[in-house]
C-alpha atoms as a PDB file:
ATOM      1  CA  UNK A   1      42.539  72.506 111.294  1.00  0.00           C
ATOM      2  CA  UNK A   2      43.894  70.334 114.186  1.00  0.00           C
ATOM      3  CA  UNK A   3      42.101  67.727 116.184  1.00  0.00           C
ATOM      4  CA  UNK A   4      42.869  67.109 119.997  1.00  0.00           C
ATOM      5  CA  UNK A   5      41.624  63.405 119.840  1.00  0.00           C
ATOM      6  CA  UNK A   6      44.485  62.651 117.345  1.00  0.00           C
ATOM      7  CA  UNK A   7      45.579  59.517 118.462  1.00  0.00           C
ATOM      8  CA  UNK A   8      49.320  61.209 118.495  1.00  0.00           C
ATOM      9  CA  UNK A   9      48.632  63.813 120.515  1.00  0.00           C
ATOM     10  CA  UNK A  10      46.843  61.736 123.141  1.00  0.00           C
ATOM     11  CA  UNK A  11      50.441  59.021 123.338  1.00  0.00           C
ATOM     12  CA  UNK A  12      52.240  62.486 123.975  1.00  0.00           C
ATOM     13  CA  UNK A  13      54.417  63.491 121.319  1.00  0.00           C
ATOM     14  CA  UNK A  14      54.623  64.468 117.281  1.00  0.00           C
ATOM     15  CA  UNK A  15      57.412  63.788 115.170  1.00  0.00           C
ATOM     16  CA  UNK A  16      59.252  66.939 113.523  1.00  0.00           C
ATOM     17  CA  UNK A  17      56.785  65.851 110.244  1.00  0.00           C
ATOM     18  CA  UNK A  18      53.420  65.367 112.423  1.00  0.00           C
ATOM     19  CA  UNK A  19      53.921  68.820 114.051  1.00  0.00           C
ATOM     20  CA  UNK A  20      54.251  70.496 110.561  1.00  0.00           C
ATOM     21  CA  UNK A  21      51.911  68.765 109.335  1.00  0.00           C
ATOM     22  CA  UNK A  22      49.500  70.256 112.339  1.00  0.00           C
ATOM     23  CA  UNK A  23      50.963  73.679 112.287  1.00  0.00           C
ATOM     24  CA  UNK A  24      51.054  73.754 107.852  1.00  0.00           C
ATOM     25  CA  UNK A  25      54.575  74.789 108.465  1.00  0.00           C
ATOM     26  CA  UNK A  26      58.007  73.253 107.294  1.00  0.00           C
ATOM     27  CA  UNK A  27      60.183  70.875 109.378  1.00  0.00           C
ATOM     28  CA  UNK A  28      62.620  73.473 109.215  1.00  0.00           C
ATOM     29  CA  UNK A  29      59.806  76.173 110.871  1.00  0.00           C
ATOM     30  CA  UNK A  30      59.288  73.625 113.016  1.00  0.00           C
ATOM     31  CA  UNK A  31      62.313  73.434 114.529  1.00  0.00           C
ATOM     32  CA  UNK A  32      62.579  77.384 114.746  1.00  0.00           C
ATOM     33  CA  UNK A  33      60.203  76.976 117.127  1.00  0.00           C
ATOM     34  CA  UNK A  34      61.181  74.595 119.578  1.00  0.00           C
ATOM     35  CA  UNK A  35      64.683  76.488 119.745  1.00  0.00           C
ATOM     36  CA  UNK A  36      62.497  79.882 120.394  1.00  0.00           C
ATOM     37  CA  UNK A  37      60.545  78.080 123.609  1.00  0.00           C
ATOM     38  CA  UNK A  38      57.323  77.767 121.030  1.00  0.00           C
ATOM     39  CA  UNK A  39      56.989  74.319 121.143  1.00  0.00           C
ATOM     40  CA  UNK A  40      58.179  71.712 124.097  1.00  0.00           C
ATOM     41  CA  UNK A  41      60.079  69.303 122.823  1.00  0.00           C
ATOM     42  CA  UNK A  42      63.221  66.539 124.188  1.00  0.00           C
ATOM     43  CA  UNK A  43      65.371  64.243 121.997  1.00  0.00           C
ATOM     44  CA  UNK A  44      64.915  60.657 120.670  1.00  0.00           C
ATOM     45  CA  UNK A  45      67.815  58.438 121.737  1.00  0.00           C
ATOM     46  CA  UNK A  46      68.312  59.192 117.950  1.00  0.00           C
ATOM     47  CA  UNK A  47      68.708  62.846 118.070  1.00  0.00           C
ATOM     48  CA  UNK A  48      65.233  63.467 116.752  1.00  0.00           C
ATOM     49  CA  UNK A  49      63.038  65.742 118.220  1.00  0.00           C
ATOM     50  CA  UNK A  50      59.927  64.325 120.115  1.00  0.00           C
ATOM     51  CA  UNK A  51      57.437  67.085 120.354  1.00  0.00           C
ATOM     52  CA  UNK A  52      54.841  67.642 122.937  1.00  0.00           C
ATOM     53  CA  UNK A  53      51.655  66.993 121.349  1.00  0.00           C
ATOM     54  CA  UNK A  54      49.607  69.235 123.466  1.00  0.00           C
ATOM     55  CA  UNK A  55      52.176  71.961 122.872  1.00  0.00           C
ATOM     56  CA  UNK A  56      52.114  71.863 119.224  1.00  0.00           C
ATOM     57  CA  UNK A  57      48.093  72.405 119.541  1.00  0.00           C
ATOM     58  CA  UNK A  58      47.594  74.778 121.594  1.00  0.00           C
ATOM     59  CA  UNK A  59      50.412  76.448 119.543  1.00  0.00           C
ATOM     60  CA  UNK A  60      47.893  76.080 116.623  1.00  0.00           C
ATOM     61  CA  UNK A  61      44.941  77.004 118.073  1.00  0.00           C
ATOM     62  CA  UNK A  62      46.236  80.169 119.978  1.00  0.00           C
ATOM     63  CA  UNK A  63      48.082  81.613 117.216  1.00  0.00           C
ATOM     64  CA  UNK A  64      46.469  84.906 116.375  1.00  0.00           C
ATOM     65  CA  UNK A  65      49.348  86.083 113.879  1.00  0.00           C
ATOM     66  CA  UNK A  66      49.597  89.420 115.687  1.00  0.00           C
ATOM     67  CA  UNK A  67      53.244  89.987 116.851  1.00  0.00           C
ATOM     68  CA  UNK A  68      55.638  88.821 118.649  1.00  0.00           C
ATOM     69  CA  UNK A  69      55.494  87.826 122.717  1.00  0.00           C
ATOM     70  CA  UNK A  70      55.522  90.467 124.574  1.00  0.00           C
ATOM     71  CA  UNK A  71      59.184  90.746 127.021  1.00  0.00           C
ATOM     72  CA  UNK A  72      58.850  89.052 130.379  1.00  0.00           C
ATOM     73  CA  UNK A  73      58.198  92.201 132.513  1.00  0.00           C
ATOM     74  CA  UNK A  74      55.862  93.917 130.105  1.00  0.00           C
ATOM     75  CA  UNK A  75      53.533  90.305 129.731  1.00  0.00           C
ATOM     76  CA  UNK A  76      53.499  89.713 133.944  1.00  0.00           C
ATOM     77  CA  UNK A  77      52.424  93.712 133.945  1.00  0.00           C
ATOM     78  CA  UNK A  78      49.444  93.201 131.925  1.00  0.00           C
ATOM     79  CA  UNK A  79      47.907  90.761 133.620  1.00  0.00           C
ATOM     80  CA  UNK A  80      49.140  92.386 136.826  1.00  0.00           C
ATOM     81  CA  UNK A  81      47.142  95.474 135.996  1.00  0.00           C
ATOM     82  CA  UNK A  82      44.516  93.911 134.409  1.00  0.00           C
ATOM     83  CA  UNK A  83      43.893  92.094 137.871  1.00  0.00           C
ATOM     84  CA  UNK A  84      43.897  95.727 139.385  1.00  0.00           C
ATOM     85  CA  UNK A  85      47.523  95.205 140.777  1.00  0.00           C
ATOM     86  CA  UNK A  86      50.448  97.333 140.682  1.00  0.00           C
ATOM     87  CA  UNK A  87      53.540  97.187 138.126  1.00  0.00           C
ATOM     88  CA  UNK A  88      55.954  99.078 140.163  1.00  0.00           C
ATOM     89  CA  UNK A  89      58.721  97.505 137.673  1.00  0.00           C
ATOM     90  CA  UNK A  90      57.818  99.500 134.922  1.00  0.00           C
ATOM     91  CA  UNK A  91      59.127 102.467 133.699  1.00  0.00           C
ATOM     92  CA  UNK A  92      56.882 105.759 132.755  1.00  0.00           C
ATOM     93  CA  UNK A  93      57.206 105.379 129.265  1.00  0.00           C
ATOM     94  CA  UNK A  94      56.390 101.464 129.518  1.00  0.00           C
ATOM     95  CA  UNK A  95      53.657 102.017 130.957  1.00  0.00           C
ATOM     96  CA  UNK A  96      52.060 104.481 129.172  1.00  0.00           C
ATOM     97  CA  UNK A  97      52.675 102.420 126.093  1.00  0.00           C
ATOM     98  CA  UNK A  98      51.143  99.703 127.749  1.00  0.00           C
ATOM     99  CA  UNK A  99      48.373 101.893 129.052  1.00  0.00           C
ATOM    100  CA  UNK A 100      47.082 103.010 125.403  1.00  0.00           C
ATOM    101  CA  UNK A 101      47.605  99.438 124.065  1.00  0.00           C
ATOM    102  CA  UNK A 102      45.346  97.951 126.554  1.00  0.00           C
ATOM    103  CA  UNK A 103      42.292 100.506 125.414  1.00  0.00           C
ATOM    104  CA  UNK A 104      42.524  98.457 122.184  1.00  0.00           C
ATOM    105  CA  UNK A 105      43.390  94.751 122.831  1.00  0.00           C
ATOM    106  CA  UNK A 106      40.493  91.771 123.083  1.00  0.00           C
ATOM    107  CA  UNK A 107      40.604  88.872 124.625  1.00  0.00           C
ATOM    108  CA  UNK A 108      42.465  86.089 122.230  1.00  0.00           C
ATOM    109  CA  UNK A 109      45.012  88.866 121.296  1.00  0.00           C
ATOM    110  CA  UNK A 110      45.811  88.974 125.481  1.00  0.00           C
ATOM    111  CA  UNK A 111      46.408  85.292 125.503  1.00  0.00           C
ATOM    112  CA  UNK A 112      48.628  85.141 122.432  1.00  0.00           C
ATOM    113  CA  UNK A 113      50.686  88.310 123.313  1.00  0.00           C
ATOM    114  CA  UNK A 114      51.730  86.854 126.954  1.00  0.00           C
ATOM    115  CA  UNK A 115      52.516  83.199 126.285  1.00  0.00           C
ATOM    116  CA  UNK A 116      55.961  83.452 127.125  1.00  0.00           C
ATOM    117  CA  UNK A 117      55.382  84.361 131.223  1.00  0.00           C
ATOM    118  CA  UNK A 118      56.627  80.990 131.866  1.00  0.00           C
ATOM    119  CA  UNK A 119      57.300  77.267 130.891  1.00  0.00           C
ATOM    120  CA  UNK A 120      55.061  75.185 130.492  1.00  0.00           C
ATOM    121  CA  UNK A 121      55.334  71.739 131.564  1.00  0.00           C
ATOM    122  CA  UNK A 122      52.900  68.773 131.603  1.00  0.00           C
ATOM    123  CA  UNK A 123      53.909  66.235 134.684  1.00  0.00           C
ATOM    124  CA  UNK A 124      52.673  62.739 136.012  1.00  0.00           C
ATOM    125  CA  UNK A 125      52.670  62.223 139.414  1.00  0.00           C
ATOM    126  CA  UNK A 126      50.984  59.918 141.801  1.00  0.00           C
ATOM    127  CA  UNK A 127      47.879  60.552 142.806  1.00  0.00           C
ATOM    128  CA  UNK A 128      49.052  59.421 146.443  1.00  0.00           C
ATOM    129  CA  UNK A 129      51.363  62.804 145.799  1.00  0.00           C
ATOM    130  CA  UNK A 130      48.506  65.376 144.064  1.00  0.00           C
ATOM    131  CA  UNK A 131      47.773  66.815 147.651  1.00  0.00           C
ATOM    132  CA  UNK A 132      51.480  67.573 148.411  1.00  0.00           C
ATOM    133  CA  UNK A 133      52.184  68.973 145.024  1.00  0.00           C
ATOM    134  CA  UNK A 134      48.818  71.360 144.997  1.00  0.00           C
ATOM    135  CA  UNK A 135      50.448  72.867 148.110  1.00  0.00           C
ATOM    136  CA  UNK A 136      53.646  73.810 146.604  1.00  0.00           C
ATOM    137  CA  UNK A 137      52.278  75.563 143.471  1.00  0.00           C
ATOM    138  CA  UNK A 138      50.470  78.962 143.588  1.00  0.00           C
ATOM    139  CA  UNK A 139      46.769  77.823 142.012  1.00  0.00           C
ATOM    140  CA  UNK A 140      45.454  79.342 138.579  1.00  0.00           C
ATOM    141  CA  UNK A 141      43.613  77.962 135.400  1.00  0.00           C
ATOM    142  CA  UNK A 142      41.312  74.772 136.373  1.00  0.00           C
ATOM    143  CA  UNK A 143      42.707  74.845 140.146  1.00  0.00           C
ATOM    144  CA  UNK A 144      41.576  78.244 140.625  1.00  0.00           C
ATOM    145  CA  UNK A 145      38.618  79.086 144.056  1.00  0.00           C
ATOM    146  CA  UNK A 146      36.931  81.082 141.112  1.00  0.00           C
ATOM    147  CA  UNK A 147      36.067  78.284 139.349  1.00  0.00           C
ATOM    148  CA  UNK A 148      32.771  78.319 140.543  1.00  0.00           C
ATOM    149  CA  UNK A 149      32.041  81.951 139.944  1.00  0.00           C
ATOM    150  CA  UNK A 150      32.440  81.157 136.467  1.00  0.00           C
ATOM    151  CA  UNK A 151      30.196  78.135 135.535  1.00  0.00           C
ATOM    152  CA  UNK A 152      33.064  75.426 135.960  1.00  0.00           C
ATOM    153  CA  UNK A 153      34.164  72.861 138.517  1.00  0.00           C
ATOM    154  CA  UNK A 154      37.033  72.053 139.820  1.00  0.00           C
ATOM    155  CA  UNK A 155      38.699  68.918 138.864  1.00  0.00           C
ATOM    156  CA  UNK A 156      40.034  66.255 141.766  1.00  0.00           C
ATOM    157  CA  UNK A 157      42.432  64.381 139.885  1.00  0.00           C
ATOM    158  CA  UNK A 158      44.600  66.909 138.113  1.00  0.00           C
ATOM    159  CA  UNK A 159      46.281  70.315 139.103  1.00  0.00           C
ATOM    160  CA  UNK A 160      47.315  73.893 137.815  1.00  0.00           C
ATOM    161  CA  UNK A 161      49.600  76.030 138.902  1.00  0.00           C
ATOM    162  CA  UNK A 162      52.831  78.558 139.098  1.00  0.00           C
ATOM    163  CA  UNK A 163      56.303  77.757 140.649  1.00  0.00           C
ATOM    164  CA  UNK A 164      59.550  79.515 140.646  1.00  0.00           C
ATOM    165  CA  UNK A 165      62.183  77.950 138.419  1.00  0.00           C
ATOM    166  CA  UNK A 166      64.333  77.869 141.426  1.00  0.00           C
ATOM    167  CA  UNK A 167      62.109  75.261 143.222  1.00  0.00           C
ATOM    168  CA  UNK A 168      61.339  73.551 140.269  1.00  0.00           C
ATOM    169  CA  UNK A 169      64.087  70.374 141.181  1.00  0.00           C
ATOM    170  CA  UNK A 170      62.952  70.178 144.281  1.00  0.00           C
ATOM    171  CA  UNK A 171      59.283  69.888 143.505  1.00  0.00           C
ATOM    172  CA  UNK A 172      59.926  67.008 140.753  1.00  0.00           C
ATOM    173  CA  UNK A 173      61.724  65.392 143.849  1.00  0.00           C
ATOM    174  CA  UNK A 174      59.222  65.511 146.933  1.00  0.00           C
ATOM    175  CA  UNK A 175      56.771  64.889 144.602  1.00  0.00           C
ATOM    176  CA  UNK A 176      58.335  62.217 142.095  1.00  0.00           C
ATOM    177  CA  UNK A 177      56.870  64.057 139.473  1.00  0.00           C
ATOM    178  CA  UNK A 178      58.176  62.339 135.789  1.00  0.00           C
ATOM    179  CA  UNK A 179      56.926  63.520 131.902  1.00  0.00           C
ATOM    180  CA  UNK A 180      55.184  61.678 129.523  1.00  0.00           C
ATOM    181  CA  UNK A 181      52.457  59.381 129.812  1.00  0.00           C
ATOM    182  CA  UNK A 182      49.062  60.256 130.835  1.00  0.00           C
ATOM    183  CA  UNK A 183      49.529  63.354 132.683  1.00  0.00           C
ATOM    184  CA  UNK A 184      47.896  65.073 135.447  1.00  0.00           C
ATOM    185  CA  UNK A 185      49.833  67.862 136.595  1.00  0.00           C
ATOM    186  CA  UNK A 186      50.287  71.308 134.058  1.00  0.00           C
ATOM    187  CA  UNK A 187      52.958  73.234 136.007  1.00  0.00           C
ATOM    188  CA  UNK A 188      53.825  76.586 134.946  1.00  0.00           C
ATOM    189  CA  UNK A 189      57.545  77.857 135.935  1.00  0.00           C
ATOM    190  CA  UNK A 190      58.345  81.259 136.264  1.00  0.00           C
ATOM    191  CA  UNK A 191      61.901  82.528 135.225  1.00  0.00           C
ATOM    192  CA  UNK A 192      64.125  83.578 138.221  1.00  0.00           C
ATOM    193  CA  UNK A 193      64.144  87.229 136.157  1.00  0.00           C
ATOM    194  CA  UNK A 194      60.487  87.628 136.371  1.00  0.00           C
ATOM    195  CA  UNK A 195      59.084  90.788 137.904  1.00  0.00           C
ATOM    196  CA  UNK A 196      56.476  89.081 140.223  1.00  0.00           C
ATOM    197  CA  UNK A 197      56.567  87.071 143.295  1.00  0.00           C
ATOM    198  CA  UNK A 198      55.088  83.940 143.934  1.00  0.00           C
ATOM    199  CA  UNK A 199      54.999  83.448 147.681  1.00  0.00           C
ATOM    200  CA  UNK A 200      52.588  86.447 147.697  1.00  0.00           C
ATOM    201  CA  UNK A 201      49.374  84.697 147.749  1.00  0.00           C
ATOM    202  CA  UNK A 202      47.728  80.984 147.249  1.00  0.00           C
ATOM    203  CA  UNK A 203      46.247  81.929 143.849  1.00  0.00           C
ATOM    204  CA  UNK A 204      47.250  84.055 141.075  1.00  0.00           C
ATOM    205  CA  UNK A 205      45.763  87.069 139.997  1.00  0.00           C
ATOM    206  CA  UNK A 206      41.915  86.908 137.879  1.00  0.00           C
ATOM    207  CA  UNK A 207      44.109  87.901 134.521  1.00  0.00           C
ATOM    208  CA  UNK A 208      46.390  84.963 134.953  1.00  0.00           C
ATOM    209  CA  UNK A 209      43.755  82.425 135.835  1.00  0.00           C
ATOM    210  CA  UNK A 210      41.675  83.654 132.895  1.00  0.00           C
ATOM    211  CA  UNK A 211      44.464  83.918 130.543  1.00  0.00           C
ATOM    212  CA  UNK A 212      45.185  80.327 131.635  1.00  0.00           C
ATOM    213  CA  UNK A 213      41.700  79.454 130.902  1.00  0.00           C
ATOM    214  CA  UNK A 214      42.023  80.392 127.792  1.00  0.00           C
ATOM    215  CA  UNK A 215      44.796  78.294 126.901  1.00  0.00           C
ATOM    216  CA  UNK A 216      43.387  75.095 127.959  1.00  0.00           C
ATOM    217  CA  UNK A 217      42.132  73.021 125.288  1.00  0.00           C
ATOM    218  CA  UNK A 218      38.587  72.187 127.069  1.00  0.00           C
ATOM    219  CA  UNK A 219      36.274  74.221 125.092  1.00  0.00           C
ATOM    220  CA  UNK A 220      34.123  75.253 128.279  1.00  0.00           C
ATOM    221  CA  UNK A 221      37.080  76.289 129.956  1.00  0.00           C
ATOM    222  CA  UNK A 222      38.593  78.452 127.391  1.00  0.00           C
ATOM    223  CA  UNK A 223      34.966  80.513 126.900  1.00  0.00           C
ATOM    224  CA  UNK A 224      35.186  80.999 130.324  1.00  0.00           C
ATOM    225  CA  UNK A 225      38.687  82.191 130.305  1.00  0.00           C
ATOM    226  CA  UNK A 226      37.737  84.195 127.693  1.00  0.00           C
ATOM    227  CA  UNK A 227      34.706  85.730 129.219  1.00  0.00           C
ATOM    228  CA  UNK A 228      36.570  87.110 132.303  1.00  0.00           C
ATOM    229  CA  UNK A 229      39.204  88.629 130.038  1.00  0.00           C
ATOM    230  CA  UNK A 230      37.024  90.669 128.279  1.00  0.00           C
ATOM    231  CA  UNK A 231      35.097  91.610 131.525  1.00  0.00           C
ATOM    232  CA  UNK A 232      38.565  92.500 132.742  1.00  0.00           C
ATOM    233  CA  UNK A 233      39.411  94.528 129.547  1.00  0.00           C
ATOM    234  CA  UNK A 234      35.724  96.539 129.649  1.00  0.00           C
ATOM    235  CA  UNK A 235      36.479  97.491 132.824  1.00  0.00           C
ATOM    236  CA  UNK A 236      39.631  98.556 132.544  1.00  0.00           C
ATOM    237  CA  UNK A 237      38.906 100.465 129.242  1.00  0.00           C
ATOM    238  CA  UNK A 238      35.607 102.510 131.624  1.00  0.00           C
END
């Protein structure tokens, strides 16, 4: 079992040996997953790798030990039409595989299976700058309108959302956006090969902001997340 008031994972980062530790894994495992985009991790001045301590645990707790990720274009499809969108990028044997595999899937297996739509990153910025960065991101998770529709509020000092790796320089510029320290930003960047485009709409579709949800290490949050997944899943299955 993990604990998210470890006082490691609230200065940031886990050594290679505190991240195994966490995860009941070897150092060498460890590493295999910070070169597969499992884990977020920079490093030391010493060539050791500082892990991101919030990574590592939701790592841990999400971890369902059914399969591998699904591919970029197959994960952004799900939740596109779980949300009751079209997938015109897939192809008719896709999606009838993806079609029968949704009649069976819950919840926790949906959050687990699509982790790799994007990169997560955990930013500071000012909170002089919050207002300028919230308009540059497409909202989801604990920014999300829908907050409100299920039991939650949202939060005035901190911000979730999607942007295009292509703006991603840019947006750590305008908005002097650093990492580490206590942050208040969780940015989510979308691969220039991704199926789906951002500039569609303020807010991302109800399967990505429950999915997101779900991944956030608030208990309340990730019931909630959870809840409108499996509403999303029932009705798609009637």
């Amino acid at each position: 079992m993990f604990d998210t008031t470890d006082r490691d994972a609230l200065d940031g980062k886990y050594t290679t040996l505190q991240a195994a530790d966490v995860l009941g894994v070897s150092a060498h495992q460890v590493a295999q997953l910070i070169h597969a985009g499992e884990l977020t991790a920079i490093r030391s001045a010493g060539d050791a790798f500082l892990i991101d301590a919030i990574s590592v645990t939701d790592y841990a707790r999400l971890k369902q030990g059914r399969g591998r990720p699904l591919s970029l274009g197959v994960a952004w499809a799900v939740l596109w039409l779980l949300s009751g969108l079209e997938a015109d990028w897939l192809s008719y044997p896709q999606r009838r595989r993806l079609l029968l595999r949704l009649r069976t899937m819950r919840a926790e297996e949906l959050v687990w299976l699509v982790r790799k739509r994007a990169k997560v990153l955990r930013l500071r910025v000012d909170k002089s700058f919050l207002k300028t960065a919230q308009a540059r991101l497409v909202a989801s998770g604990s920014s999300s309108r829908r907050l409100s529709e299920l039991g939650l509020t949202i939060s005035s000092d901190s911000i979730e959302g999607y942007l295009a790796q292509e703006d991603l320089d840019v947006f750590m510029r305008d908005c002097f956006a650093v990492a580490g320290g206590t942050t208040n930003v969780t940015l989510r960047v979308v691969d220039d090969r991704a199926p789906i485009d951002l500039t569609a709409g303020a807010e991302m579709p109800r399967a990505v902001i429950g999915t997101d949800l779900a991944a956030s290490s608030v208990e309340r949050e990730q019931s909630a997340g959870l809840r409108l997944l499996e509403e999303l899943l029932d009705e798609w299955r009637n």
